[in-house]
N, C-alpha and C. Protein backbone atom coordinates (compact mmCIF):
# COMPACT_ATOMS: atom_id res chain seq x y z
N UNK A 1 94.63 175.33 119.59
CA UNK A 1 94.35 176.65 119.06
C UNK A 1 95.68 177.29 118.65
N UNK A 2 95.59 177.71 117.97
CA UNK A 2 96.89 178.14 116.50
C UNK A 2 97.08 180.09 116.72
N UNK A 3 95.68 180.73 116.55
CA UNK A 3 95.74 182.14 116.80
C UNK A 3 94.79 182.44 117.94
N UNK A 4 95.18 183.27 118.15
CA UNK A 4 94.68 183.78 119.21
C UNK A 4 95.00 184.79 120.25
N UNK A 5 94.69 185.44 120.82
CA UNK A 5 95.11 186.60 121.85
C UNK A 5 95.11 186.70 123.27
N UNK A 6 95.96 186.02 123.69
CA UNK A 6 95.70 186.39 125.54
C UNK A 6 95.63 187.79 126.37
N UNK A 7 94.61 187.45 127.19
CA UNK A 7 94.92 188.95 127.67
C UNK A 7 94.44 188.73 129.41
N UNK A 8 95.02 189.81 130.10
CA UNK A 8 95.29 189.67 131.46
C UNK A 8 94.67 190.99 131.78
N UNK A 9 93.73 191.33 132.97
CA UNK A 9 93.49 192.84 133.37
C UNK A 9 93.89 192.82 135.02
N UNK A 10 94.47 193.51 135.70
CA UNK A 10 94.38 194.21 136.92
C UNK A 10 93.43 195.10 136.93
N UNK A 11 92.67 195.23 138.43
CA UNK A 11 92.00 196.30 138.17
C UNK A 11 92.13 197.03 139.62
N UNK A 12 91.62 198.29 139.88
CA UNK A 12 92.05 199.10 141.06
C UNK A 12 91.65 198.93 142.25
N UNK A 13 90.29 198.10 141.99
CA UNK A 13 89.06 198.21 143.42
C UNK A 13 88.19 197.38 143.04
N UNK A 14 86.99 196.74 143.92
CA UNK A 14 85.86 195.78 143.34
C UNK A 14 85.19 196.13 142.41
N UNK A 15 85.50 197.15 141.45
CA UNK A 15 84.72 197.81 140.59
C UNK A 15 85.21 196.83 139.11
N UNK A 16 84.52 196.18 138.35
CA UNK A 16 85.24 195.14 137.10
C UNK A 16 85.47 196.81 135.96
N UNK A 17 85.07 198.20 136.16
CA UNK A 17 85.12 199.19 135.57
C UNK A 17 87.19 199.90 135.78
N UNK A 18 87.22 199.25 136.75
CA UNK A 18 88.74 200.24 137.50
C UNK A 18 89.95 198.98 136.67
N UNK A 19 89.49 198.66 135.75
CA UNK A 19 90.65 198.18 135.30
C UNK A 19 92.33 199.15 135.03
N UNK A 20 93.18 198.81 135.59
CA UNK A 20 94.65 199.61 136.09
C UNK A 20 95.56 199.12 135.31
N UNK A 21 95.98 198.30 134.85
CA UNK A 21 96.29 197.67 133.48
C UNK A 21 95.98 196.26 133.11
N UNK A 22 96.73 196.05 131.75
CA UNK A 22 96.32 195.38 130.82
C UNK A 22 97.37 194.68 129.84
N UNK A 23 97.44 193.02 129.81
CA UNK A 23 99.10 192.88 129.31
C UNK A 23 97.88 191.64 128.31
N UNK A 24 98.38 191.92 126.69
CA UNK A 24 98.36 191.13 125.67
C UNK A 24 99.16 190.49 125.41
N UNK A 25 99.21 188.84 124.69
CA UNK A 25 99.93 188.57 123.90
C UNK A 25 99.13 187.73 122.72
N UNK A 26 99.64 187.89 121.77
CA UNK A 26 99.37 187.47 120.13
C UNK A 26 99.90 186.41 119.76
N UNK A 27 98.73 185.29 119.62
CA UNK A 27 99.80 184.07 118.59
C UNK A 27 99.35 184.09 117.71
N UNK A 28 100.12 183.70 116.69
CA UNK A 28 99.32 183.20 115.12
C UNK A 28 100.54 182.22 114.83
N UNK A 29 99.65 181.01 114.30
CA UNK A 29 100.74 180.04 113.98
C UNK A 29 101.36 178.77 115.21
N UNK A 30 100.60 178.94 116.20
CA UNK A 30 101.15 178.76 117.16
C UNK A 30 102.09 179.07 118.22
N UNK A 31 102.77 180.46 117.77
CA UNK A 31 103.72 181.43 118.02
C UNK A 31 103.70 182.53 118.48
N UNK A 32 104.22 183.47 119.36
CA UNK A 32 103.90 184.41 120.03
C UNK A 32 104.71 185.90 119.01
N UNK A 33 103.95 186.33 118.96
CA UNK A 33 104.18 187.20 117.62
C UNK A 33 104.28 188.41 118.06
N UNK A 34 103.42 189.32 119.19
CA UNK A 34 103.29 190.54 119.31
C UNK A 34 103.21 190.65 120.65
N UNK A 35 103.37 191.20 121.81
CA UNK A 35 102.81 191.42 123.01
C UNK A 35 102.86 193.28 123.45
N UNK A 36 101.93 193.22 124.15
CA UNK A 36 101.50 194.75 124.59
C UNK A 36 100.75 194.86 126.43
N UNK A 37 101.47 195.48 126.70
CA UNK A 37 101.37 195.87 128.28
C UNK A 37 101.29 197.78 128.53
N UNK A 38 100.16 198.05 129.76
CA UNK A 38 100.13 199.28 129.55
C UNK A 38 99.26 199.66 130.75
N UNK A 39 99.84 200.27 131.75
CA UNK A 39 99.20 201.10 132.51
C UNK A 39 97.99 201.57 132.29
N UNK A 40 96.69 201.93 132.88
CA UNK A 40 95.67 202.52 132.69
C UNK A 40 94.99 202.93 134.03
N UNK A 41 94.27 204.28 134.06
CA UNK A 41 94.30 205.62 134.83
C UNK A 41 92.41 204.48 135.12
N UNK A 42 92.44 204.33 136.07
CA UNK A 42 90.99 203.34 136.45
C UNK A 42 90.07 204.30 136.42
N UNK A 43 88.86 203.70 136.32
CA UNK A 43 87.50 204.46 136.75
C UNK A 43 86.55 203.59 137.74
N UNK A 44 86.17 203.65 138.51
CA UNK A 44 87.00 205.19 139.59
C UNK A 44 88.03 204.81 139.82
N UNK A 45 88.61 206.24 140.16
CA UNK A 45 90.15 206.12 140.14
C UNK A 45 90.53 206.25 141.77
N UNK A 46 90.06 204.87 142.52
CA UNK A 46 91.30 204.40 143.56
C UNK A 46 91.46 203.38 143.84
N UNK A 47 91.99 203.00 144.63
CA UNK A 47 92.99 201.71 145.10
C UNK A 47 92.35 201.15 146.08
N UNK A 48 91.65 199.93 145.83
CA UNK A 48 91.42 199.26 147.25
C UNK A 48 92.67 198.82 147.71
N UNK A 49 93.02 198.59 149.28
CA UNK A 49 93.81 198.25 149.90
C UNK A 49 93.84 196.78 149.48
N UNK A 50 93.41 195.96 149.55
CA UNK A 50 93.57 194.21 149.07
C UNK A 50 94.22 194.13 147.26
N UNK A 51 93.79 194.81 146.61
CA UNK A 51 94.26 195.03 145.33
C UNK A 51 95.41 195.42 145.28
N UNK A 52 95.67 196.19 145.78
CA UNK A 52 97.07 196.84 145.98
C UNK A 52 98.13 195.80 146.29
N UNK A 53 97.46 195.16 147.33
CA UNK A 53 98.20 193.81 147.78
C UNK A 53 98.61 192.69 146.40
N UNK A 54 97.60 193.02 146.21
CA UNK A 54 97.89 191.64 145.09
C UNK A 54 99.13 191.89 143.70
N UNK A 55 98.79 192.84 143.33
CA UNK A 55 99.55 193.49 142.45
C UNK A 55 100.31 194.72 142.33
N UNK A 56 100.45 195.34 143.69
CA UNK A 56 101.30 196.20 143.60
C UNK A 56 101.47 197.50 143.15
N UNK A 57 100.16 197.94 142.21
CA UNK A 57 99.77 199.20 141.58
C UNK A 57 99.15 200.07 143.03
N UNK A 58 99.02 201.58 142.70
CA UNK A 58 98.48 202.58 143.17
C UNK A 58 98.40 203.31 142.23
N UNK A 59 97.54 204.43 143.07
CA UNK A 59 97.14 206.04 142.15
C UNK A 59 98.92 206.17 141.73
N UNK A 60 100.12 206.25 142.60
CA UNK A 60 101.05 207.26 142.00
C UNK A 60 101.73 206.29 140.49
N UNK A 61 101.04 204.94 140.69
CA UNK A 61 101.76 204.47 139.27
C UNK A 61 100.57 204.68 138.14
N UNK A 62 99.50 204.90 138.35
CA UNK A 62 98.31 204.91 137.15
C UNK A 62 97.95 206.52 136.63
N UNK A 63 97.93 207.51 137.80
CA UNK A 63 97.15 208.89 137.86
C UNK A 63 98.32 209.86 136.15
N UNK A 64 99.06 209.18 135.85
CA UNK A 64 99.54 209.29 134.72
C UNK A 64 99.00 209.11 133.73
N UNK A 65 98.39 207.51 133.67
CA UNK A 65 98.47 206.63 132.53
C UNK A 65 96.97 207.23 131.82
N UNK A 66 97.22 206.53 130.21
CA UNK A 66 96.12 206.60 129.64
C UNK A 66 95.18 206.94 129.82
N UNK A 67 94.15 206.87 129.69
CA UNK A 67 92.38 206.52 129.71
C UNK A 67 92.02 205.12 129.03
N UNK A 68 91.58 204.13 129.54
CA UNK A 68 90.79 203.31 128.45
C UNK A 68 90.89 202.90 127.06
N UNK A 69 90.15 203.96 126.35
CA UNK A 69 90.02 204.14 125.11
C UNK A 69 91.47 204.67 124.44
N UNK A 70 92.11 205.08 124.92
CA UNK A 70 92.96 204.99 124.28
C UNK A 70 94.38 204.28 124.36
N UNK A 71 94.20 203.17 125.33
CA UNK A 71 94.94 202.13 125.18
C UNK A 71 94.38 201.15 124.35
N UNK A 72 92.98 200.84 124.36
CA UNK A 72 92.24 199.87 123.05
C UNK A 72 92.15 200.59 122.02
N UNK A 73 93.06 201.89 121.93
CA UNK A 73 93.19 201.64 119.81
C UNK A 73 94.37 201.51 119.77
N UNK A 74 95.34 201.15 120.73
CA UNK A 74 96.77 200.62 120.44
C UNK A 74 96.41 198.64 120.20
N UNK A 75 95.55 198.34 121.24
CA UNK A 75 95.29 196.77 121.15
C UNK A 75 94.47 196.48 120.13
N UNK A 76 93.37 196.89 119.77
CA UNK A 76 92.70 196.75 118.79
C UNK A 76 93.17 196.68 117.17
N UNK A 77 93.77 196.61 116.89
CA UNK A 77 94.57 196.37 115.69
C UNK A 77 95.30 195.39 115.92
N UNK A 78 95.70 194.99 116.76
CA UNK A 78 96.81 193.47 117.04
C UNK A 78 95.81 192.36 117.39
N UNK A 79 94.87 192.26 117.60
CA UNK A 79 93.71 191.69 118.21
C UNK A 79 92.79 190.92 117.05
N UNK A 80 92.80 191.92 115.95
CA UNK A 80 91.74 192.21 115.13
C UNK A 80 91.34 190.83 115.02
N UNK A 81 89.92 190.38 114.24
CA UNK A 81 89.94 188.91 114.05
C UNK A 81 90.25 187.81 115.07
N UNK A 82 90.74 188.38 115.91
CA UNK A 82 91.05 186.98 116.99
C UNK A 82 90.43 186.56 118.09
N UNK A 83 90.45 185.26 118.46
CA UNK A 83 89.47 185.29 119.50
C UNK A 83 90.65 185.61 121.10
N UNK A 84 89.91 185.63 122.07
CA UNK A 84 90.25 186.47 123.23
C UNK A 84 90.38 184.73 124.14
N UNK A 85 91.79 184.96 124.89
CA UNK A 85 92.17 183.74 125.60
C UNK A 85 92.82 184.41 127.30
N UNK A 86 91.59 184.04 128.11
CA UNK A 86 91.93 184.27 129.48
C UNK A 86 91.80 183.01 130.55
N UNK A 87 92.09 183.25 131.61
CA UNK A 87 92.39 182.48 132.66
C UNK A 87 91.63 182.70 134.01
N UNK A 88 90.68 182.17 134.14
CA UNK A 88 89.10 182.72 134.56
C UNK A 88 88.59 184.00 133.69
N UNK A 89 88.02 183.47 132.32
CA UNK A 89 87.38 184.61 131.51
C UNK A 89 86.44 185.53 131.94
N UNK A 90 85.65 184.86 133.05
CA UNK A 90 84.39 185.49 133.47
C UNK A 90 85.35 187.03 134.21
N UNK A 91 86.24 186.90 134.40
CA UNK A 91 86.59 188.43 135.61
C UNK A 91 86.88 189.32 134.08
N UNK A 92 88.35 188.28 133.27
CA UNK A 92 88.64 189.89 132.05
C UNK A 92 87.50 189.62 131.34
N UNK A 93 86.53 189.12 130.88
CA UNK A 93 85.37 189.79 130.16
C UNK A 93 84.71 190.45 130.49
N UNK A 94 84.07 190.20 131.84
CA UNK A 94 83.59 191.39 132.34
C UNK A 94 84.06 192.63 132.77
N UNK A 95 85.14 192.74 133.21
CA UNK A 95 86.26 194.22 132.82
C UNK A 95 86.45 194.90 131.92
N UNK A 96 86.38 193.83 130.82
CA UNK A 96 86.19 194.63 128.98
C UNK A 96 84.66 194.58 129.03
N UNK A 97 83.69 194.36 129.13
CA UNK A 97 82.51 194.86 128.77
C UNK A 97 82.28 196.20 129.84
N UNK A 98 82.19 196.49 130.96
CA UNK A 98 81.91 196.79 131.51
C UNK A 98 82.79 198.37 131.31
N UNK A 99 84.52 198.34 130.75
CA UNK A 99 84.68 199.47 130.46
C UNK A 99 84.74 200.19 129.70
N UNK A 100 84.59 198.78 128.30
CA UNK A 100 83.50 199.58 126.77
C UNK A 100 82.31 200.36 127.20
N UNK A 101 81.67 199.96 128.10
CA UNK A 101 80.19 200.64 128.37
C UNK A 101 80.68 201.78 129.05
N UNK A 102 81.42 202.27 130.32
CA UNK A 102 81.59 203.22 130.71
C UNK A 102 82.12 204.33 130.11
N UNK A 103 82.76 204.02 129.01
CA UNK A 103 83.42 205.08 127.72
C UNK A 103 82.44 204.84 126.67
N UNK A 104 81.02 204.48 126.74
CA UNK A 104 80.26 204.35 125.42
C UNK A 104 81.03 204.16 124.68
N UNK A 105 81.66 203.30 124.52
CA UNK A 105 82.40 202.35 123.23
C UNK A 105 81.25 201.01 122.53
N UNK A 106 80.97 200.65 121.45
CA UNK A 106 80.35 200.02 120.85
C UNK A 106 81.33 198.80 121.03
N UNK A 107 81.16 197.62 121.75
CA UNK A 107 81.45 196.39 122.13
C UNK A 107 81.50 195.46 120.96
N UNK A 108 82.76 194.33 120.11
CA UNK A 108 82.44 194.23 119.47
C UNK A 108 82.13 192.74 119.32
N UNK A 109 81.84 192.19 120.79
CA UNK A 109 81.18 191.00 120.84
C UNK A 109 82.54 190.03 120.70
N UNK A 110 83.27 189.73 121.08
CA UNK A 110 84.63 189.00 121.20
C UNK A 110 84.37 187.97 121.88
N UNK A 111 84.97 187.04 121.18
CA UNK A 111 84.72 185.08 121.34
C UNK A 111 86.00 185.07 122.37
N UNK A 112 85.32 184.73 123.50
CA UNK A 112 86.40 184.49 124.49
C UNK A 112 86.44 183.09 124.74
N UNK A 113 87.68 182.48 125.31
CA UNK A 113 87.67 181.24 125.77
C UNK A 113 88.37 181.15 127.29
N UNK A 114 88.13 180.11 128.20
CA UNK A 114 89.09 180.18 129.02
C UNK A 114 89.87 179.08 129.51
N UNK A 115 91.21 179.50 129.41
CA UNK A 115 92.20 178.50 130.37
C UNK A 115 91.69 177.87 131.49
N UNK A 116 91.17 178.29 132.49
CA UNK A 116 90.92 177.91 133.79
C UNK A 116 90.08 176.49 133.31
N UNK A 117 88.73 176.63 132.94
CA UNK A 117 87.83 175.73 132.51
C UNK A 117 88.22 174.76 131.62
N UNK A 118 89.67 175.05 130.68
CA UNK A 118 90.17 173.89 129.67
C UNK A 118 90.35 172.96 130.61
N UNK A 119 91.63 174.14 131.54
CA UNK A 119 92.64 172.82 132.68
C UNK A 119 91.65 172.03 133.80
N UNK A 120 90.49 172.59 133.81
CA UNK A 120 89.81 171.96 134.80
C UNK A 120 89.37 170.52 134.22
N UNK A 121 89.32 170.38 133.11
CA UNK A 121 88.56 170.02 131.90
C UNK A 121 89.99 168.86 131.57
N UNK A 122 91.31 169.08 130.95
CA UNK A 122 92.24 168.43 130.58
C UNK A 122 93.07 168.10 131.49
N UNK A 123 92.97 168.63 132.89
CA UNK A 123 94.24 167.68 134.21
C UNK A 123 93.48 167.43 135.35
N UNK A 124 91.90 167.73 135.20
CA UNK A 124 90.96 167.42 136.56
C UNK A 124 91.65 167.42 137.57
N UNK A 125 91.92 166.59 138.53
CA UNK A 125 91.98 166.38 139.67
C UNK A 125 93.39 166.08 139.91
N UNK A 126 94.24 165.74 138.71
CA UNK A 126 95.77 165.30 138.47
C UNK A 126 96.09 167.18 139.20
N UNK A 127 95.64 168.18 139.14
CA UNK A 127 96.41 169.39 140.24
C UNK A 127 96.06 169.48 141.55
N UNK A 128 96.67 170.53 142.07
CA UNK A 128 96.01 170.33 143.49
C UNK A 128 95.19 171.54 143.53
N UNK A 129 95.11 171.95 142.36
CA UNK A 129 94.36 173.61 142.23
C UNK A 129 94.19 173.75 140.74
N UNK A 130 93.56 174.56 139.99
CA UNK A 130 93.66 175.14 138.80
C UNK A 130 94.24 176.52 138.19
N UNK A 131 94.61 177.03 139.70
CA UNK A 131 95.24 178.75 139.25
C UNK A 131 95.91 178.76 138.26
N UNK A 132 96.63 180.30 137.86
CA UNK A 132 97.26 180.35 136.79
C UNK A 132 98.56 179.69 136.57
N UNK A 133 99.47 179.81 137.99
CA UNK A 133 100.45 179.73 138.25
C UNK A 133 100.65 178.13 138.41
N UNK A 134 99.84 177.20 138.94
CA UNK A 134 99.90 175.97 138.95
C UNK A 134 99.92 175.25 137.43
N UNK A 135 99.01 175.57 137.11
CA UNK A 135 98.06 175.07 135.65
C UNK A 135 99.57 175.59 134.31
N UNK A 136 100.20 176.26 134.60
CA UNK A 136 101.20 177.05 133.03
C UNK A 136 102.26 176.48 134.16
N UNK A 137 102.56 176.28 135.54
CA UNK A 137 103.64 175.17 135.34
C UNK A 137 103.37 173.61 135.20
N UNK A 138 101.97 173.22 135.13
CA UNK A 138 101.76 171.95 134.49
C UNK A 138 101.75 172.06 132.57
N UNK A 139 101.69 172.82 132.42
CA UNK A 139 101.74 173.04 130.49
C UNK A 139 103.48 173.36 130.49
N UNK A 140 104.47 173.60 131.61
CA UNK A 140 105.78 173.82 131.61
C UNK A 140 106.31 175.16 131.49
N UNK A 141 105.32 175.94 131.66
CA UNK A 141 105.72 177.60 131.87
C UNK A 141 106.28 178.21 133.08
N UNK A 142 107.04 178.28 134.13
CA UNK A 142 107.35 178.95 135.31
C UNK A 142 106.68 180.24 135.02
N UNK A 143 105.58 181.04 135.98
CA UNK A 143 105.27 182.28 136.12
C UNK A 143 105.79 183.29 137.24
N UNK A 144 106.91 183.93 136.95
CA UNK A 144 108.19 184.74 137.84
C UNK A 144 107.03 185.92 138.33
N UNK A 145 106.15 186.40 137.87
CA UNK A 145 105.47 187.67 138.18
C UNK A 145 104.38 188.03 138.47
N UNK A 146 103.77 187.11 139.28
CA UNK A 146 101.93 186.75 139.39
C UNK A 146 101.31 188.18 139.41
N UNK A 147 100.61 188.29 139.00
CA UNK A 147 99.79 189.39 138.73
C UNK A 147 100.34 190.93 138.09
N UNK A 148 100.97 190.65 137.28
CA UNK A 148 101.27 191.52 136.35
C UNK A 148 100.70 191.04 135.04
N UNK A 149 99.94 192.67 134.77
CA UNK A 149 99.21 191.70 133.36
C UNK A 149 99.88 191.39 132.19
N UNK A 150 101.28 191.86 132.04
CA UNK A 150 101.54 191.04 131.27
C UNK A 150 102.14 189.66 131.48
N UNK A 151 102.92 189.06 132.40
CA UNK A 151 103.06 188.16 132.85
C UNK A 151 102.25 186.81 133.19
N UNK A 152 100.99 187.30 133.76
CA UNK A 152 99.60 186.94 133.71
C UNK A 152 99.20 186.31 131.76
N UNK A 153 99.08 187.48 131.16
CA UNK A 153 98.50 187.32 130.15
C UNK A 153 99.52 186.05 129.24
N UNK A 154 101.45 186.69 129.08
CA UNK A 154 102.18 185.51 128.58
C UNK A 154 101.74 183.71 129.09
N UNK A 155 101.66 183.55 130.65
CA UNK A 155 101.60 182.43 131.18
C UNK A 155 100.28 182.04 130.53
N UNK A 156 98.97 182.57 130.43
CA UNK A 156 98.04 182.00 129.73
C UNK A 156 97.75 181.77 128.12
N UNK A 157 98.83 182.02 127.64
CA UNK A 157 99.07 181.88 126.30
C UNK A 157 100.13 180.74 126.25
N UNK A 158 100.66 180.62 127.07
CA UNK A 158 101.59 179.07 127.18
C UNK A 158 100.70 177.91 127.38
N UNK A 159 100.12 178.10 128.01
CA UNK A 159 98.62 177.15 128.88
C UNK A 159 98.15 177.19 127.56
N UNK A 160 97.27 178.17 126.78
CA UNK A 160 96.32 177.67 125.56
C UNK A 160 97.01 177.49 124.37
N UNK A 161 98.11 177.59 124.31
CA UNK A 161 98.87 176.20 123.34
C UNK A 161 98.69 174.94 123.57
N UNK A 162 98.94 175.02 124.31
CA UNK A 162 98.96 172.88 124.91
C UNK A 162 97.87 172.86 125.02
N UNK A 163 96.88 173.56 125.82
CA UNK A 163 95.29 172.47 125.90
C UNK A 163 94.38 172.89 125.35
N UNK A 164 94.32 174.30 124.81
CA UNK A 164 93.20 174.41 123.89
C UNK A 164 93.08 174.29 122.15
């Protein structure tokens, strides 16, 4: 796959709605062309304690940020036309559907694919796991920042060069 858009979500709490941010990157050509990272103010807006853990966000880094909708008309133009490349798709798709619907945003049906299921698919059993961090240092990516979405989102755009 040649173009395409990775994208990574954190989100605040078990809610797939509390997405907290959001890190893009853009290939076309095979090449990483554009990337975009950006805080976002969750709905609902708090912090499970285990989340927190994982990535390091709270209310005092989000209760700033954006809304939603208006971080997807900064992404939505870099995006346009492309299909959507994640790393277990089933969690960021359902985070993007789920917070198009909570902002009545008209969904515009985006062809997702996922890393996780390629590598499961192109190194089977050759890992000892499929995570992100294993799987993009078998494609030769080191990932310095696990769960930052943009970091997140770069490492799975290294991964769907090589195997998808």
């Amino acid at each position: 796959m040649k173009d395409f858009a990775a994208i990574d979500f954190e989100t605040a709490n078990g809610s797939p709605t509390s997405v907290c941010s959001v890190g893009v990157v853009v290939v076309r050509g095979g090449e990483i062309v554009d990337s975009f990272y950006s805080l976002i103010r969750p709905e609902p807006n708090y912090y499970a304690w285990f989340c927190q853990q994982v990535h390091g966000l709270s209310c005092k880094d989000t209760d700033s940020a954006p809304l939603f909708p208006d971080v997807w008309a900064q992404i939505e133009p870099k995006i346009k036309g492309l299909p959507l490349v994640a790393h277990n798709k089933s969690f960021d798709e359902r985070c993007l559907k789920a917070v198009f619907q909570t902002y009545c945003m008209d969904y515009p049906d985006y062809q997702f694919f996922c890393t996780c299921v390629a590598a499961r698919r192109h190194f089977g059993k050759d890992l000892p796991d499929h995570q992100l961090h294993t799987v993009s240092a078998a494609c030769g990516y080191i990932l310095e920042n696990h769960h930052h979405a943009l970091a997140d989102a770069e490492a799975c755009a290294a991964i769907a060069k090589v195997i998808l």
